[in-house]
Protein backbone atom coordinates (compact mmCIF):
# COMPACT_ATOMS: atom_id res chain seq x y z
CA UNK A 1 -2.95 74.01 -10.43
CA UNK A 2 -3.39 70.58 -12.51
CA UNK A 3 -5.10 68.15 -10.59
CA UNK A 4 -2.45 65.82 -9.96
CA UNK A 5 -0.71 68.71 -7.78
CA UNK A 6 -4.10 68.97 -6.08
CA UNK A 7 -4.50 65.42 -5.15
CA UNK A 8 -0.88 65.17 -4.22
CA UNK A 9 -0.89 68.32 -1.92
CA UNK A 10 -4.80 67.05 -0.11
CA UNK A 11 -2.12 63.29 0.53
CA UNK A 12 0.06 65.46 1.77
CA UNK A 13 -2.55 67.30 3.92
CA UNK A 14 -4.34 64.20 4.52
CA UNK A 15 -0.89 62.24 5.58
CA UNK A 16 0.18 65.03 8.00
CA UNK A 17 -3.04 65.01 9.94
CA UNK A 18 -2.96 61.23 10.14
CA UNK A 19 1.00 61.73 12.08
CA UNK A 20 -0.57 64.12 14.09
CA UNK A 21 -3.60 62.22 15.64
CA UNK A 22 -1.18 59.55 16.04
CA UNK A 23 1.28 61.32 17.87
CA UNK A 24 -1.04 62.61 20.13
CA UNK A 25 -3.07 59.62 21.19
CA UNK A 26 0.74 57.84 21.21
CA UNK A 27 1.85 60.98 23.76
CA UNK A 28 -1.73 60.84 25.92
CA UNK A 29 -1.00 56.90 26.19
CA UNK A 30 2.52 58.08 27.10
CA UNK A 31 3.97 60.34 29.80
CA UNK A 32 7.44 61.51 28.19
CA UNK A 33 8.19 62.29 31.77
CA UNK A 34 7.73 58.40 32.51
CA UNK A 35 10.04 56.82 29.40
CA UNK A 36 13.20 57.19 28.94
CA UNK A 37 12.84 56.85 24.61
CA UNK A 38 11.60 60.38 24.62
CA UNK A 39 14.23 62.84 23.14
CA UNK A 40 16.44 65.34 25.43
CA UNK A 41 16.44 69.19 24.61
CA UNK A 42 19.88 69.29 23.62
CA UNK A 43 20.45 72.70 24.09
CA UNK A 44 19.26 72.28 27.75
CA UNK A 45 22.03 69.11 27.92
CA UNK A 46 24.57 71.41 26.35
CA UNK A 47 24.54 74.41 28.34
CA UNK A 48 21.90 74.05 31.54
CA UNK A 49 19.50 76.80 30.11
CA UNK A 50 15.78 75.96 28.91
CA UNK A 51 14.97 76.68 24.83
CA UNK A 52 11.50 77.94 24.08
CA UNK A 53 10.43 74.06 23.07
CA UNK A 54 11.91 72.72 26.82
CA UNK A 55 8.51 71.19 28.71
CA UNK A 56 6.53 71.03 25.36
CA UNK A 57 6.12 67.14 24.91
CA UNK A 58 5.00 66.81 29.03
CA UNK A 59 2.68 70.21 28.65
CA UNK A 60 1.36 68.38 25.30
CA UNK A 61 0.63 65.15 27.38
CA UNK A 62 -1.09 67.07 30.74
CA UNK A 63 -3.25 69.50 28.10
CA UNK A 64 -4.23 65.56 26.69
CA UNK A 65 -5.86 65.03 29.92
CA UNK A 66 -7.27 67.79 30.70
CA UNK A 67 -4.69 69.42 33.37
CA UNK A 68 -4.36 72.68 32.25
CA UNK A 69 -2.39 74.24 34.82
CA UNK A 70 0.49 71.53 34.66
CA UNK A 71 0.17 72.56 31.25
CA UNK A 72 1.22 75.77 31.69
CA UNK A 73 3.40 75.74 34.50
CA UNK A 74 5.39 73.34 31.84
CA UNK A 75 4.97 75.79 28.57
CA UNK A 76 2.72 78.86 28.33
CA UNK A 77 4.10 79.18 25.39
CA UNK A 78 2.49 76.33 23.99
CA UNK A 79 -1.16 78.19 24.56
CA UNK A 80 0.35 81.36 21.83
CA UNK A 81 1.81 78.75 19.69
CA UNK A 82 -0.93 76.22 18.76
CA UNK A 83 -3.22 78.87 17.45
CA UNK A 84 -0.46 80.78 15.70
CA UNK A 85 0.00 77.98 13.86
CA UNK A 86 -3.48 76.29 13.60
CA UNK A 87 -4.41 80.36 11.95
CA UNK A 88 -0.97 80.00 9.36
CA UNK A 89 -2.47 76.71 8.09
CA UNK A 90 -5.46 77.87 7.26
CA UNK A 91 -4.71 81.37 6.40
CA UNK A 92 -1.40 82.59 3.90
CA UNK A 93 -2.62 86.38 4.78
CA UNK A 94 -1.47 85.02 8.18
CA UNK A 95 1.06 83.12 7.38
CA UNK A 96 2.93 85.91 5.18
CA UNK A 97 2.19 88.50 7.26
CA UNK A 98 6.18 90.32 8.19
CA UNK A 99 4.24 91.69 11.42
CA UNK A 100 2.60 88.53 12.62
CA UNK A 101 6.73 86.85 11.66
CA UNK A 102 8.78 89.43 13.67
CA UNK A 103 6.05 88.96 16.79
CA UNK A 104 6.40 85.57 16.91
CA UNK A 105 10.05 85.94 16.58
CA UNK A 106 9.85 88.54 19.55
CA UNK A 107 7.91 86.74 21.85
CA UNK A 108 10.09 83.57 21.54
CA UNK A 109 13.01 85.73 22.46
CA UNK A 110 11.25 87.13 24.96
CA UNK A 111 10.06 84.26 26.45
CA UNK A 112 13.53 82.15 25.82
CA UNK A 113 15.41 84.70 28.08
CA UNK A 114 12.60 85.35 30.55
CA UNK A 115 12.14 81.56 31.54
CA UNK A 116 16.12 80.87 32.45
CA UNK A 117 16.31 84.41 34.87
């Protein structure tokens, strides 16, 4: 890898973290349950049922301060996915693992169907 890829990919790193930290102090300064700008799941608008994402933004915002059960009365989910993720960034063995990919894949099935019976 030259080291103009190198410094491109670490802005690209670098760039994604900043979005991050600034959507989550903008979402701890913001309940999404208060505003009306805050996007609405539109599969839930379309057909009444919750997707695996429904309750993510609010869970987001009560894990922000510290209310852990709100959190995941909102999205348990959310408490699987973070570290899934957070262990594929830092890890491709993860990442391009086919078992760790048809888990996840089961578990958000899983969980999709078991949240709207």
């Amino acid at each position: 890898m030259s080291d103009r890829d190198r410094l491109r990919r670490n802005l690209l790193a670098a760039m994604a973290v900043v979005a991050c930290v600034a959507g989550l102090v903008f979402l701890y300064f913001n309940n999404p349950q208060d505003l009306s700008g805050f996007p609405r799941c539109p599969f839930y608008a379309l057909t009444g049922y919750k997707c695996p994402g429904c309750g993510t933004l609010r869970a987001i915002h009560a894990a922000l301060h510290l209310r852990f059960s709100d959190a995941l009365r909102l999205n348990p989910i959310l408490f699987v996915a973070v570290p899934a993720m957070i262990a594929m960034l830092f890890s491709r063995k993860f990442a391009n693992n086919v078992i760790v990919g048809w888990t996840i894949l089961a578990v958000t099935l899983i969980y999709w169907v078991a949240r709207n019976i």
